[in-house]
N, C-alpha and C. Protein backbone atom coordinates (compact mmCIF):
# COMPACT_ATOMS: atom_id res chain seq x y z
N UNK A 1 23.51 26.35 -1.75
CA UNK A 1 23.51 25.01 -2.35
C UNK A 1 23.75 23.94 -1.28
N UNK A 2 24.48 24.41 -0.50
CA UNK A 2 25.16 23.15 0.82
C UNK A 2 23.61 23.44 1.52
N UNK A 3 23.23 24.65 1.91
CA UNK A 3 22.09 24.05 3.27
C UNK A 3 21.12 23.46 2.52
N UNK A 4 20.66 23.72 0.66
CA UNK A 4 19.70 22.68 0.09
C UNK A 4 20.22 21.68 0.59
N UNK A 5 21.33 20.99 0.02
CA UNK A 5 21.82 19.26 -0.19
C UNK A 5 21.62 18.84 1.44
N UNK A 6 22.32 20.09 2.52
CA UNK A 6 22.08 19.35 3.81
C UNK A 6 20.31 19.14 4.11
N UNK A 7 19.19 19.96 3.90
CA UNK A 7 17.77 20.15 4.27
C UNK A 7 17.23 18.63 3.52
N UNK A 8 17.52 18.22 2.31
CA UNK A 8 16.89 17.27 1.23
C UNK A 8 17.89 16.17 2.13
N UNK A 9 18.84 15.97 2.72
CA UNK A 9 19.58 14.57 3.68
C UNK A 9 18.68 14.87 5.09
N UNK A 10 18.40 16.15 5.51
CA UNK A 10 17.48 15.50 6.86
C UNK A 10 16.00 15.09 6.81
N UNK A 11 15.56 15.05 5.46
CA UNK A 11 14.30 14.72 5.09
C UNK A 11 14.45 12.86 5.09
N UNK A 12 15.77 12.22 5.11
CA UNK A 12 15.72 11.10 4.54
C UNK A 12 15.83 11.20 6.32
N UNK A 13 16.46 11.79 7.08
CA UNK A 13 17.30 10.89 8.44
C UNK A 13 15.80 11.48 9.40
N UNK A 14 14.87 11.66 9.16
CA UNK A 14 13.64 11.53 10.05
C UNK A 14 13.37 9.78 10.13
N UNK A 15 13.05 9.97 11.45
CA UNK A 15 12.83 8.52 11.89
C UNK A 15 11.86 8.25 10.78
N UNK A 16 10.37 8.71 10.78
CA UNK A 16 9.43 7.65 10.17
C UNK A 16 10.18 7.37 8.82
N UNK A 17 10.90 7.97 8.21
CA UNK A 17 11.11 8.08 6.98
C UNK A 17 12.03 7.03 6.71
N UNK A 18 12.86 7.21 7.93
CA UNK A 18 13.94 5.52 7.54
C UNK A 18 13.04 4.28 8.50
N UNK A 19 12.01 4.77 8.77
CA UNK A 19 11.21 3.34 9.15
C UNK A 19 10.76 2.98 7.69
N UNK A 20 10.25 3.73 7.00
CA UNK A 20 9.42 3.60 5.30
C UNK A 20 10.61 2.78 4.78
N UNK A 21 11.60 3.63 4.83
CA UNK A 21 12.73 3.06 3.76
C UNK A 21 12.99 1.43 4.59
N UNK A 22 12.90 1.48 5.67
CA UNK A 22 13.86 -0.18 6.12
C UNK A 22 12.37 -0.83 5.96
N UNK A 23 11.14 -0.47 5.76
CA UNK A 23 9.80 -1.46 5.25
C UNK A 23 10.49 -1.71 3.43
N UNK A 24 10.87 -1.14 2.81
CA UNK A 24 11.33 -1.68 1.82
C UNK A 24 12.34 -2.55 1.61
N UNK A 25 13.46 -2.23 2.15
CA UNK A 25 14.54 -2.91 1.94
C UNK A 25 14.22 -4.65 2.39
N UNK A 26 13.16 -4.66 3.94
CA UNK A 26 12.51 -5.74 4.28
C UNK A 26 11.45 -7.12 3.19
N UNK A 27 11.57 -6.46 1.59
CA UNK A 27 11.07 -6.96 0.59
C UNK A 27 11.79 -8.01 0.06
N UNK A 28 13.01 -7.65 0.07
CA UNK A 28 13.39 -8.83 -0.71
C UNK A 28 13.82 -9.98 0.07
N UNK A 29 13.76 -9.67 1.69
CA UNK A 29 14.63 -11.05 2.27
C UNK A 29 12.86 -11.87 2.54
N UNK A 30 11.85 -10.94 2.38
CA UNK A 30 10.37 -11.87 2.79
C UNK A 30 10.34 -12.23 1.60
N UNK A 31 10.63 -11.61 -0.03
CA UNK A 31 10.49 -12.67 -0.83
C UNK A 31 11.18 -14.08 -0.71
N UNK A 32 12.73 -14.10 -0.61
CA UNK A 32 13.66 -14.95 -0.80
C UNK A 32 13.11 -15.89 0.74
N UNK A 33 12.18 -15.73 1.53
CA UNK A 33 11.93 -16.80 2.55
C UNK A 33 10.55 -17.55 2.52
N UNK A 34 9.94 -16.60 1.66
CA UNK A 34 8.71 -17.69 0.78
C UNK A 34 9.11 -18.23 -0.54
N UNK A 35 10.03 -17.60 -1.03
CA UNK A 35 10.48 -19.08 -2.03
C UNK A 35 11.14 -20.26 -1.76
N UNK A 36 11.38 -19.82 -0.75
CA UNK A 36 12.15 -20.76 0.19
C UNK A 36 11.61 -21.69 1.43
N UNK A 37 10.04 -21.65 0.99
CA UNK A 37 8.97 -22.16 2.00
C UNK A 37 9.36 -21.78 3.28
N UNK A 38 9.80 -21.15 3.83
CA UNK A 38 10.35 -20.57 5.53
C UNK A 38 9.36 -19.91 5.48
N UNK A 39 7.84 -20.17 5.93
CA UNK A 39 6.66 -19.38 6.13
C UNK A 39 7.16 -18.82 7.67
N UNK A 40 8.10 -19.35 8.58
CA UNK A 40 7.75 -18.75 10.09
C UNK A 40 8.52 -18.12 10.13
N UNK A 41 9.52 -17.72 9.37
CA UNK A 41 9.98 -16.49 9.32
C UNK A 41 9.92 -15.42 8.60
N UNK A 42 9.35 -15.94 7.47
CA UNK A 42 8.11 -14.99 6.36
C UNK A 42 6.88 -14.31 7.03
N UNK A 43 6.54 -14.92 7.94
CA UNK A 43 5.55 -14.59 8.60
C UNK A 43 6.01 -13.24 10.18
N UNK A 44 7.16 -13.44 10.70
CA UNK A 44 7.57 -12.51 11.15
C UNK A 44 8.51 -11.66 10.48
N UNK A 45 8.57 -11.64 9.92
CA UNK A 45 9.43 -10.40 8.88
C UNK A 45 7.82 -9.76 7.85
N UNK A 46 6.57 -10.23 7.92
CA UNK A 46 6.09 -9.72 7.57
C UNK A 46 5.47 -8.78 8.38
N UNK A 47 5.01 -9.39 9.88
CA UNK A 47 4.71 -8.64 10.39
C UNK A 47 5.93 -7.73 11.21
N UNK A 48 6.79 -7.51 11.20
CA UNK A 48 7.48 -6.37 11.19
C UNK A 48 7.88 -5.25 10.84
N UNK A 49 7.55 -5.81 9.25
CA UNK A 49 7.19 -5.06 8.54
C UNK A 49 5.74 -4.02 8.62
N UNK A 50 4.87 -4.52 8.68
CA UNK A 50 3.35 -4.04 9.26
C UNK A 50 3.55 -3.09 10.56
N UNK A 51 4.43 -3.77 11.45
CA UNK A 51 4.94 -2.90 12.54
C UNK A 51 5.73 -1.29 12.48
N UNK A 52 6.68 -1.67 11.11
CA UNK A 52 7.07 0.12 10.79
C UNK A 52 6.36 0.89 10.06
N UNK A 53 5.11 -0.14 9.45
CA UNK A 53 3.86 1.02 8.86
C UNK A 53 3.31 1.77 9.62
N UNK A 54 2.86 0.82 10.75
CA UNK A 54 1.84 1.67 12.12
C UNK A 54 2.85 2.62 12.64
N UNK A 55 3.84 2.38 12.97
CA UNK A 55 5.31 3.29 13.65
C UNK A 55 5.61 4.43 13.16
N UNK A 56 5.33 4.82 11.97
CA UNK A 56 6.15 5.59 11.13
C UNK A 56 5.29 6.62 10.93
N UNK A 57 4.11 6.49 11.01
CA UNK A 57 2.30 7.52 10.70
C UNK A 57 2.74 7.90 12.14
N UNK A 58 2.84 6.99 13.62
CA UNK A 58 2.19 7.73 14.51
C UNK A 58 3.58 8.07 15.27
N UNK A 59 4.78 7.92 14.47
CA UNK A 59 5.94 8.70 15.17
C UNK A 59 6.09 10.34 14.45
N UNK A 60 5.36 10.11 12.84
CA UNK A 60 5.23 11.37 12.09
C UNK A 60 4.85 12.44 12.93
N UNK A 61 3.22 11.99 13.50
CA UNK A 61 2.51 12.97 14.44
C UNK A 61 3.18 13.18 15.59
N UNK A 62 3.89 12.29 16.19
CA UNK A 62 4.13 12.68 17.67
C UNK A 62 5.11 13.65 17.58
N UNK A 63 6.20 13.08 16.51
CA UNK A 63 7.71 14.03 16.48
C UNK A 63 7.53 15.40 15.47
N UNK A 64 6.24 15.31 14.51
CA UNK A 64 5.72 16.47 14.13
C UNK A 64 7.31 16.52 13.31
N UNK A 65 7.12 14.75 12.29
CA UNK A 65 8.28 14.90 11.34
C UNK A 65 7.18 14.84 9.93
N UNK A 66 6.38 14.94 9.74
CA UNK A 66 5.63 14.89 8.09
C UNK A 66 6.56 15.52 7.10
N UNK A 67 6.79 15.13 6.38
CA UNK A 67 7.31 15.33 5.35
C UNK A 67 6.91 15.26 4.09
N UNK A 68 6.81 15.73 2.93
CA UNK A 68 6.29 15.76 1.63
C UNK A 68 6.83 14.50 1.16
N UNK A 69 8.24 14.62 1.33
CA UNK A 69 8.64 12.81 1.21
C UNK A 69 8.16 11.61 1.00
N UNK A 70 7.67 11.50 2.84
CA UNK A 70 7.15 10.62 3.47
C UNK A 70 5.64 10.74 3.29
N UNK A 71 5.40 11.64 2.81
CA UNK A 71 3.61 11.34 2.47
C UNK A 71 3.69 10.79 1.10
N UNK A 72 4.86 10.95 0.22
CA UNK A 72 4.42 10.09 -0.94
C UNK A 72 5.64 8.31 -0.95
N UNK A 73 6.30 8.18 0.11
CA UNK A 73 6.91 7.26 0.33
C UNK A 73 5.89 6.23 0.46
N UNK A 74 5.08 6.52 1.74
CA UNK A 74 4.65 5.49 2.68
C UNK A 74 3.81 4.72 1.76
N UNK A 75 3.15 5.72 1.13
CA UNK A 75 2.50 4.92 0.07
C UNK A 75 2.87 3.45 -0.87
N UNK A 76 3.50 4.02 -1.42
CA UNK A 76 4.72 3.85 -2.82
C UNK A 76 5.38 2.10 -1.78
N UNK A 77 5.85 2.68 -0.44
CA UNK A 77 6.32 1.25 0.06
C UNK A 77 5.23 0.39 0.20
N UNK A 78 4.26 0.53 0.61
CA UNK A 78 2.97 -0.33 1.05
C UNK A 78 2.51 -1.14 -0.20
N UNK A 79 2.84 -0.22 -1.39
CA UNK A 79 2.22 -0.64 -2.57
C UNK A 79 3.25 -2.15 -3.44
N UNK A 80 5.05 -1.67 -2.92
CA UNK A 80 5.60 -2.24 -3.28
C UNK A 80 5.64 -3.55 -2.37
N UNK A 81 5.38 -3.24 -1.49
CA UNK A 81 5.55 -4.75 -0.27
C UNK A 81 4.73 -5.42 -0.60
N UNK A 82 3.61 -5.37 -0.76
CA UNK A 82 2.10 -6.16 -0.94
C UNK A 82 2.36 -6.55 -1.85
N UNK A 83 2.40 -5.43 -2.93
CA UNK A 83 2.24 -6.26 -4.62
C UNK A 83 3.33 -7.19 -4.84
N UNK A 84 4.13 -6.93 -4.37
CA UNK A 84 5.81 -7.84 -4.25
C UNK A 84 5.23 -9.47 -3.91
N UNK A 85 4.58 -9.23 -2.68
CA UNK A 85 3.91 -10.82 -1.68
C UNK A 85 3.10 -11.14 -2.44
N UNK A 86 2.34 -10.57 -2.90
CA UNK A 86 0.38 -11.10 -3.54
C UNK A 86 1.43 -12.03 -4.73
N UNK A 87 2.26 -11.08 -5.75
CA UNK A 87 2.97 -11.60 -6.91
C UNK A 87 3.65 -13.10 -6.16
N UNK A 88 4.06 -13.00 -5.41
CA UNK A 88 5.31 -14.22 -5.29
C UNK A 88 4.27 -15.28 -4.19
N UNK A 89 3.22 -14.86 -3.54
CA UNK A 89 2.28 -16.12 -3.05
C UNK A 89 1.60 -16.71 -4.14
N UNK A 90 0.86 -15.43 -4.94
CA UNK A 90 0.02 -16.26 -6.23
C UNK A 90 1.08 -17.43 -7.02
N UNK A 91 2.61 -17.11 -7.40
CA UNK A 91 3.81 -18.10 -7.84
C UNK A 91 3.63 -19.18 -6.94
N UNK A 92 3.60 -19.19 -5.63
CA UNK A 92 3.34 -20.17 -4.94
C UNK A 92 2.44 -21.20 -5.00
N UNK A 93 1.13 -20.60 -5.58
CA UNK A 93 0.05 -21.40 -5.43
C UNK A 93 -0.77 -20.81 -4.08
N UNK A 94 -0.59 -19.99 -3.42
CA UNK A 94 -1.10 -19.79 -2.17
C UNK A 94 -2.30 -18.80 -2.03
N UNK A 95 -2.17 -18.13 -3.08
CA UNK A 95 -2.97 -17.21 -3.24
C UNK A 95 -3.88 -17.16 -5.01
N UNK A 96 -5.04 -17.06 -5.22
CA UNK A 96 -5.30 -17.18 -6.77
C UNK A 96 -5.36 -16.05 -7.66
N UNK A 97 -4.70 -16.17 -8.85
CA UNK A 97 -4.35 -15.30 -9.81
C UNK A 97 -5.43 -14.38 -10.01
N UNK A 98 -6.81 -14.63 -10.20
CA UNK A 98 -7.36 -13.53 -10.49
C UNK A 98 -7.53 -12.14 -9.01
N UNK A 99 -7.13 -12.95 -7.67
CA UNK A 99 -7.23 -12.16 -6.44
C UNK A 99 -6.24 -10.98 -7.01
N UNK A 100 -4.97 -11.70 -7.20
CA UNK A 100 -3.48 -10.88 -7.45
C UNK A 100 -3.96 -9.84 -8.67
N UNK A 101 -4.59 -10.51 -9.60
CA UNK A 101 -4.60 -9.30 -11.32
C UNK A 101 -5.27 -8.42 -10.56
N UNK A 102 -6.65 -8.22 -9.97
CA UNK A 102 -7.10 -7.76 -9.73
C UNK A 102 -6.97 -6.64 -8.75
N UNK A 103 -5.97 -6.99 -8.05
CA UNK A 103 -5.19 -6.13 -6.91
C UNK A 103 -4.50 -5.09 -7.68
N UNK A 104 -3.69 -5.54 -8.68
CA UNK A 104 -2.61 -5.16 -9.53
C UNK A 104 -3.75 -4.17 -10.37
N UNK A 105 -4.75 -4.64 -10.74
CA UNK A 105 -5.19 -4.05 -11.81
C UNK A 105 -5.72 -2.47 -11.80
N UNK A 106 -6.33 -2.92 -9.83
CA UNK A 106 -6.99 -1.69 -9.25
C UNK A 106 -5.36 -0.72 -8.76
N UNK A 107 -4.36 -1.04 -8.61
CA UNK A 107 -3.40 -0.05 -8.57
C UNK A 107 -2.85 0.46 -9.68
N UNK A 108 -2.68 -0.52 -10.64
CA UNK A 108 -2.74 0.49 -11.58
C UNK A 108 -3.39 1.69 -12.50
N UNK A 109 -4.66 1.07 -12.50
CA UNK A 109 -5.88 2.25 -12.85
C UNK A 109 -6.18 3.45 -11.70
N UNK A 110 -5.54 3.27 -11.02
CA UNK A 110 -5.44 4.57 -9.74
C UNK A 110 -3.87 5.18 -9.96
N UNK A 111 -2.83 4.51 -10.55
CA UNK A 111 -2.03 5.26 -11.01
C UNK A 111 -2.01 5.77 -12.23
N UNK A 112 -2.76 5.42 -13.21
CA UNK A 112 -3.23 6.18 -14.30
C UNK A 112 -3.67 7.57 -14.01
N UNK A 113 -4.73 7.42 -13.14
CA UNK A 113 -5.62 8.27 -12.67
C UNK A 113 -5.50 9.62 -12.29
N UNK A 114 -4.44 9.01 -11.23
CA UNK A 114 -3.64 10.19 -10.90
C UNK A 114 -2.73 11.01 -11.58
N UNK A 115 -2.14 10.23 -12.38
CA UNK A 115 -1.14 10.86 -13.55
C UNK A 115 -2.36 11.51 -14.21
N UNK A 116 -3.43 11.42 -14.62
CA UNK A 116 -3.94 11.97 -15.80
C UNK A 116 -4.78 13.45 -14.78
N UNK A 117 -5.16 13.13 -13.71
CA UNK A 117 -5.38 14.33 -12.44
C UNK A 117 -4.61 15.06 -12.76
N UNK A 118 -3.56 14.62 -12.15
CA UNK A 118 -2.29 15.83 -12.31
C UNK A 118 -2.09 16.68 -13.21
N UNK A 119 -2.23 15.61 -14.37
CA UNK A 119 -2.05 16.81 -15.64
C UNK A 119 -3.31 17.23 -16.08
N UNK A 120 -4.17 17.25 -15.14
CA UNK A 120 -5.43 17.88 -16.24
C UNK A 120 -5.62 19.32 -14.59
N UNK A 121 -5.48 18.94 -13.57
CA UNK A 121 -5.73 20.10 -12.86
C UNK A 121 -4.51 20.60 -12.00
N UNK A 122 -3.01 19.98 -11.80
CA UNK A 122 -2.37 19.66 -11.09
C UNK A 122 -2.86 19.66 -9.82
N UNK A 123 -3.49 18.56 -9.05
CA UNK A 123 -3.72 18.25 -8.04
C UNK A 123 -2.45 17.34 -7.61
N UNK A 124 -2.13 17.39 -6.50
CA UNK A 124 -1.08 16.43 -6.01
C UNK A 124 -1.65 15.65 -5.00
N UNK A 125 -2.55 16.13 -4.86
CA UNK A 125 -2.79 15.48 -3.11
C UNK A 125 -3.81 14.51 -3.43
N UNK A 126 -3.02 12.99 -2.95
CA UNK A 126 -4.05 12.07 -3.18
C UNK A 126 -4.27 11.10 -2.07
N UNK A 127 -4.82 11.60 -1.25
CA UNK A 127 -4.67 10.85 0.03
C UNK A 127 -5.76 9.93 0.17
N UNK A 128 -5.48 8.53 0.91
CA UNK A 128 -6.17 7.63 0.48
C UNK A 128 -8.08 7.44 1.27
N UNK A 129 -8.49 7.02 0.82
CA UNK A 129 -9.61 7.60 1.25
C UNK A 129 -10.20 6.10 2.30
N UNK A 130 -11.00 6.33 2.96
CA UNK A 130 -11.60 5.13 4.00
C UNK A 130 -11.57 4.01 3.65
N UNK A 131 -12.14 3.48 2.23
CA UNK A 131 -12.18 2.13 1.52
C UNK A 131 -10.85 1.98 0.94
N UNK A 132 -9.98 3.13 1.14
CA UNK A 132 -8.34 2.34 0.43
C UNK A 132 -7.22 1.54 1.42
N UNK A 133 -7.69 2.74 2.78
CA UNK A 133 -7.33 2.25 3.92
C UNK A 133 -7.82 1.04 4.33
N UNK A 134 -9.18 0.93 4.42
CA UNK A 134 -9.86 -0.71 4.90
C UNK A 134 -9.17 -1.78 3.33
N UNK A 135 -9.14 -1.34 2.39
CA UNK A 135 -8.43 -2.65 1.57
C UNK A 135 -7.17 -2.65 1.64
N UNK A 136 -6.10 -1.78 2.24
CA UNK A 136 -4.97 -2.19 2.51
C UNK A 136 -4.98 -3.12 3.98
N UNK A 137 -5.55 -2.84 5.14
CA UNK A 137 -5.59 -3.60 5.59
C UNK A 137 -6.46 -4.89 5.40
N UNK A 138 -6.93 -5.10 4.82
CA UNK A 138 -7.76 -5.88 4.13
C UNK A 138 -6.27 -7.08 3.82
N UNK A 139 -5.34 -6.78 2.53
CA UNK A 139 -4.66 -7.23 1.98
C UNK A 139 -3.71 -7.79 2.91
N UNK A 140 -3.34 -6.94 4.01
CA UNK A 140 -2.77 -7.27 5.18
C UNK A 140 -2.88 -8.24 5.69
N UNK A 141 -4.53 -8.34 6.06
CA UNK A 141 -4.69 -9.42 6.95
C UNK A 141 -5.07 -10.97 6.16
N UNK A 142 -4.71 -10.44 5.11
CA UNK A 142 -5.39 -11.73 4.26
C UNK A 142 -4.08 -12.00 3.77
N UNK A 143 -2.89 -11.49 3.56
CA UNK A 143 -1.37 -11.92 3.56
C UNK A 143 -1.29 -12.59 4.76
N UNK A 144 -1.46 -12.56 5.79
CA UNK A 144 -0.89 -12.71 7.29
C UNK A 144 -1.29 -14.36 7.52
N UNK A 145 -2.75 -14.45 7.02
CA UNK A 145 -3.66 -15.67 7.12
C UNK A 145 -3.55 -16.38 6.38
N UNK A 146 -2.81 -16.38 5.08
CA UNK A 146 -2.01 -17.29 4.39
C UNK A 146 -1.01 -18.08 4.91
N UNK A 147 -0.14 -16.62 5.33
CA UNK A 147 1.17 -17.32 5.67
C UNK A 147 0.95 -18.55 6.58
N UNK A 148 -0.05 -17.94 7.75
CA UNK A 148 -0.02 -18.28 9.38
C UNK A 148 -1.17 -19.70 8.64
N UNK A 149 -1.33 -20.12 7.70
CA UNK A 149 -2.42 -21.14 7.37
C UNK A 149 -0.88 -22.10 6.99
N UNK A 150 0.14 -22.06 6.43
CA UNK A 150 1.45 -22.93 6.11
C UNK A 150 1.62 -23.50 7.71
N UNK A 151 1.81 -22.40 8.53
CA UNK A 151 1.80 -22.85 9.70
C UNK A 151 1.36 -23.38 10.41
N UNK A 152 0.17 -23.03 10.76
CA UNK A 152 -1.06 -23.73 11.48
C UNK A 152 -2.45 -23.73 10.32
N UNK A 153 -2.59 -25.01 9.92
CA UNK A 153 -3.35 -25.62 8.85
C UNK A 153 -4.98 -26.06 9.46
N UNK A 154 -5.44 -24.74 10.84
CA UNK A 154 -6.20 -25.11 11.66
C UNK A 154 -7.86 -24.43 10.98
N UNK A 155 -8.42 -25.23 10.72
CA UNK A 155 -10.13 -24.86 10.73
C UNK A 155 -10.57 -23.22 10.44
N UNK A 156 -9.92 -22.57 11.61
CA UNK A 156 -10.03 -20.91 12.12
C UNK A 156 -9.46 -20.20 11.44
N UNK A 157 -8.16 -21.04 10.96
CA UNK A 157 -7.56 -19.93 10.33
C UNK A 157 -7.69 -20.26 9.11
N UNK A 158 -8.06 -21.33 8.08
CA UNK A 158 -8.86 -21.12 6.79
C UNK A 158 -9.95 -19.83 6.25
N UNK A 159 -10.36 -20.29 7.84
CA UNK A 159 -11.72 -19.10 7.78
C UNK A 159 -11.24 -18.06 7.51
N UNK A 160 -10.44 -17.66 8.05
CA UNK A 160 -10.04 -16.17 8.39
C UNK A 160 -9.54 -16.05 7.16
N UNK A 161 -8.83 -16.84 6.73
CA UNK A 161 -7.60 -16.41 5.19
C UNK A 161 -8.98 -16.13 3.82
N UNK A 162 -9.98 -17.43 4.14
CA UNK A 162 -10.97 -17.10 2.99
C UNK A 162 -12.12 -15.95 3.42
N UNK A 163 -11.92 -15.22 4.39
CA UNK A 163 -13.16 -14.17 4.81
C UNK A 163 -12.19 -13.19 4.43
N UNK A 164 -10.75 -13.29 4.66
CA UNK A 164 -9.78 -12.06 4.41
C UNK A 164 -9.24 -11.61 3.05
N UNK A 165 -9.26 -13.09 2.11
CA UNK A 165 -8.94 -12.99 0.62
C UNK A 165 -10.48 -12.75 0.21
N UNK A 166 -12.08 -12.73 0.25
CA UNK A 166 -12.86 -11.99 0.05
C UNK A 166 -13.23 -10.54 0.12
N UNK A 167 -12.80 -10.49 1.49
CA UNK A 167 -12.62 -8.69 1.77
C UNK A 167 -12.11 -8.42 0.92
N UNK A 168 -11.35 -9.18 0.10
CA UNK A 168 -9.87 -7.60 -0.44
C UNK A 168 -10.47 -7.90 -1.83
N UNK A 169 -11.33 -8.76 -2.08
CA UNK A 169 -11.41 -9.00 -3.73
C UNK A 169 -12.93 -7.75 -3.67
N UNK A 170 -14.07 -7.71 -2.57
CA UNK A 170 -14.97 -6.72 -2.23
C UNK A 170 -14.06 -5.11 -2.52
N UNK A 171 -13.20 -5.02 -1.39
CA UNK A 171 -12.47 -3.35 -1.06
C UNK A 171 -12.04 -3.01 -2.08
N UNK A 172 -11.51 -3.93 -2.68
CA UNK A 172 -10.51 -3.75 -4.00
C UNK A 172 -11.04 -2.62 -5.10
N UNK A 173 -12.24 -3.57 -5.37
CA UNK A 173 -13.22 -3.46 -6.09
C UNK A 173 -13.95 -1.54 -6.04
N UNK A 174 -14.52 -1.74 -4.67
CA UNK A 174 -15.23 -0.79 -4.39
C UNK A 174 -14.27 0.28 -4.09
N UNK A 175 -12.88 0.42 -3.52
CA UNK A 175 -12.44 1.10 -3.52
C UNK A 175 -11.95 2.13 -4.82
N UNK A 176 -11.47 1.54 -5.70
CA UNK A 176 -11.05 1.52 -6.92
C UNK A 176 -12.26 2.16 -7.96
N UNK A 177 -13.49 1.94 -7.25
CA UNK A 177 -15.09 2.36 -8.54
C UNK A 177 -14.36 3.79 -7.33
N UNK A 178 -14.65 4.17 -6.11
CA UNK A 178 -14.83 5.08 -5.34
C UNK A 178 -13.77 6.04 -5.75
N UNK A 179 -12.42 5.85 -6.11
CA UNK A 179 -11.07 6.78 -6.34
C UNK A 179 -11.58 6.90 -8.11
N UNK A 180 -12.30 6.64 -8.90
CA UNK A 180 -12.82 6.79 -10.09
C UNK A 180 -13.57 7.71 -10.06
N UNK A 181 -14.35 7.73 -8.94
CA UNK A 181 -15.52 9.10 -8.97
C UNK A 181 -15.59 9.94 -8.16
N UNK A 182 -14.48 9.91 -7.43
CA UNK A 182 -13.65 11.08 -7.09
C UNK A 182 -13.19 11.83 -7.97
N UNK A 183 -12.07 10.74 -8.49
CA UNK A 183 -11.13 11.60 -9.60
C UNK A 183 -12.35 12.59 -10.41
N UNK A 184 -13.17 11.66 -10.94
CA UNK A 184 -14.23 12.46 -12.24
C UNK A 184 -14.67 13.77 -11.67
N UNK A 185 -14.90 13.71 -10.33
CA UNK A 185 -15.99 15.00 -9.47
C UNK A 185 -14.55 16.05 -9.49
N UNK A 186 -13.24 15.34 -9.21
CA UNK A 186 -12.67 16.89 -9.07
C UNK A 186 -12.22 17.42 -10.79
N UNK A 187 -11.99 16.37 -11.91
CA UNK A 187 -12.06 16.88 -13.36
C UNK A 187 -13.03 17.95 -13.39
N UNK A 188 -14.65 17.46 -13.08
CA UNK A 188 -15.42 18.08 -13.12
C UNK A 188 -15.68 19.60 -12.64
N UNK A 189 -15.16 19.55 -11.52
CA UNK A 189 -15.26 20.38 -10.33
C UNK A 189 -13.67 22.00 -10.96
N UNK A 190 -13.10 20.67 -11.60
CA UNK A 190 -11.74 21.97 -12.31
C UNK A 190 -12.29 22.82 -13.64
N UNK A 191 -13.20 21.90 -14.56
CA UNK A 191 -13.72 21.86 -15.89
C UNK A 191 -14.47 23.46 -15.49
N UNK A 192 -15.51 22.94 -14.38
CA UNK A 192 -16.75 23.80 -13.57
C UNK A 192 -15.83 25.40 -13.52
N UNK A 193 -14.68 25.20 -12.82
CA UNK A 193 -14.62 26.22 -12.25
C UNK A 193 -13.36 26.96 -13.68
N UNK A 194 -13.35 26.36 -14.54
CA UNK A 194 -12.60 26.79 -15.62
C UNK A 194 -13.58 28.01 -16.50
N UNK A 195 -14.52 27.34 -16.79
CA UNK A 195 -15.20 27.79 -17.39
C UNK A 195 -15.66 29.46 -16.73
N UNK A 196 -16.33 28.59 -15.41
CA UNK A 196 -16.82 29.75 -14.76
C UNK A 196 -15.84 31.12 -14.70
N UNK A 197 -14.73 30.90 -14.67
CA UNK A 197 -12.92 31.89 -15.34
C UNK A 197 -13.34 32.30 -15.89
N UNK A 198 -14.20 31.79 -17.11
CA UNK A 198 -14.15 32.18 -18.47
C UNK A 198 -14.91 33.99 -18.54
């Protein structure tokens, strides 16, 4: 019972894993500094945040710490940081409501999804696929170009914020049809090979 409780505490004290966890805890002081119009320090606490995402994947591989954990953490934080910002910029005015529902809407119909996966084949493994990856950074960089637009209100960086809040309303989109017909091909693919049992 002690070497369980000690094995399930060194799963938390792997570096990437308390990088995941301190990207969360980093949520509520970037909310409380955009309600607080402090975009230039919203803006580096965001990207610091962004900094223990990249850190935490490629300290996993180097230190050959992966963890079952941390493969369903990293997620779960990315999902909470963003949706946390998109929610409290759209309050702002900075960002427009249907960008945000729509963000929201495509994570939640992928958490349906998966719940209903699970229980129809138990699959666990849902790793994100090319277009989930390009719309998280997508969301990234189109958070970043907001902020950095409070700041510098320059020509370039309009561009960038409205080429970057398009991307993500495109990825969103397509990502979200793409994790739909996945999901269906492996129902299918369980249904297929149920039968074929038979």
């Amino acid at each position: 019972m002690k070497d369980l409780a000690s094995e399930q505490l060194n799963r938390y004290r792997t570096t990437p894993n308390l990088l995941t966890l301190l990207r969360i805890c980093l949520a509520p002081f970037l909310v409380s500094a955009i309600l607080e119009h402090r975009y230039g320090l919203s803006l580096a606490l965001f990207v610091a945040a962004g900094l223990t995402d990249a850190l935490d994947g490629l300290l996993a591989r180097l230190l050959k710490q992966r963890t079952t954990l941390g493969q369903y953490l990293d997620p779960v934080a990315d999902k909470l940081l963003l949706s946390t910002i998109f929610i409290v910029l759209t309050y702002q005015g900075l960002i427009a409501m249907r960008i945000t529902a729509l963000v929201f809407g495509r994570d939640l119909g992928i958490l349906v999804v998966s719940a209903l996966l699970y229980a129809a084949t138990g699959r666990r493994d849902f790793s994100p696929s090319i277009l989930g990856k390009a719309n998280t950074l997508a969301q990234l960089v189109a958070v970043t170009t907001v902020l950095l637009h409070q700041l510098m209100p320059a020509h370039w960086v309009l561009l960038c914020r409205m080429v970057a809040l398009d991307m993500t309303i495109g990825l969103t989109i397509a990502s979200g049809l793409h994790y739909a017909w996945t999901a269906a091909r492996r129902v299918g693919a369980q249904a297929a090979n149920g039968q074929g049992a038979k």
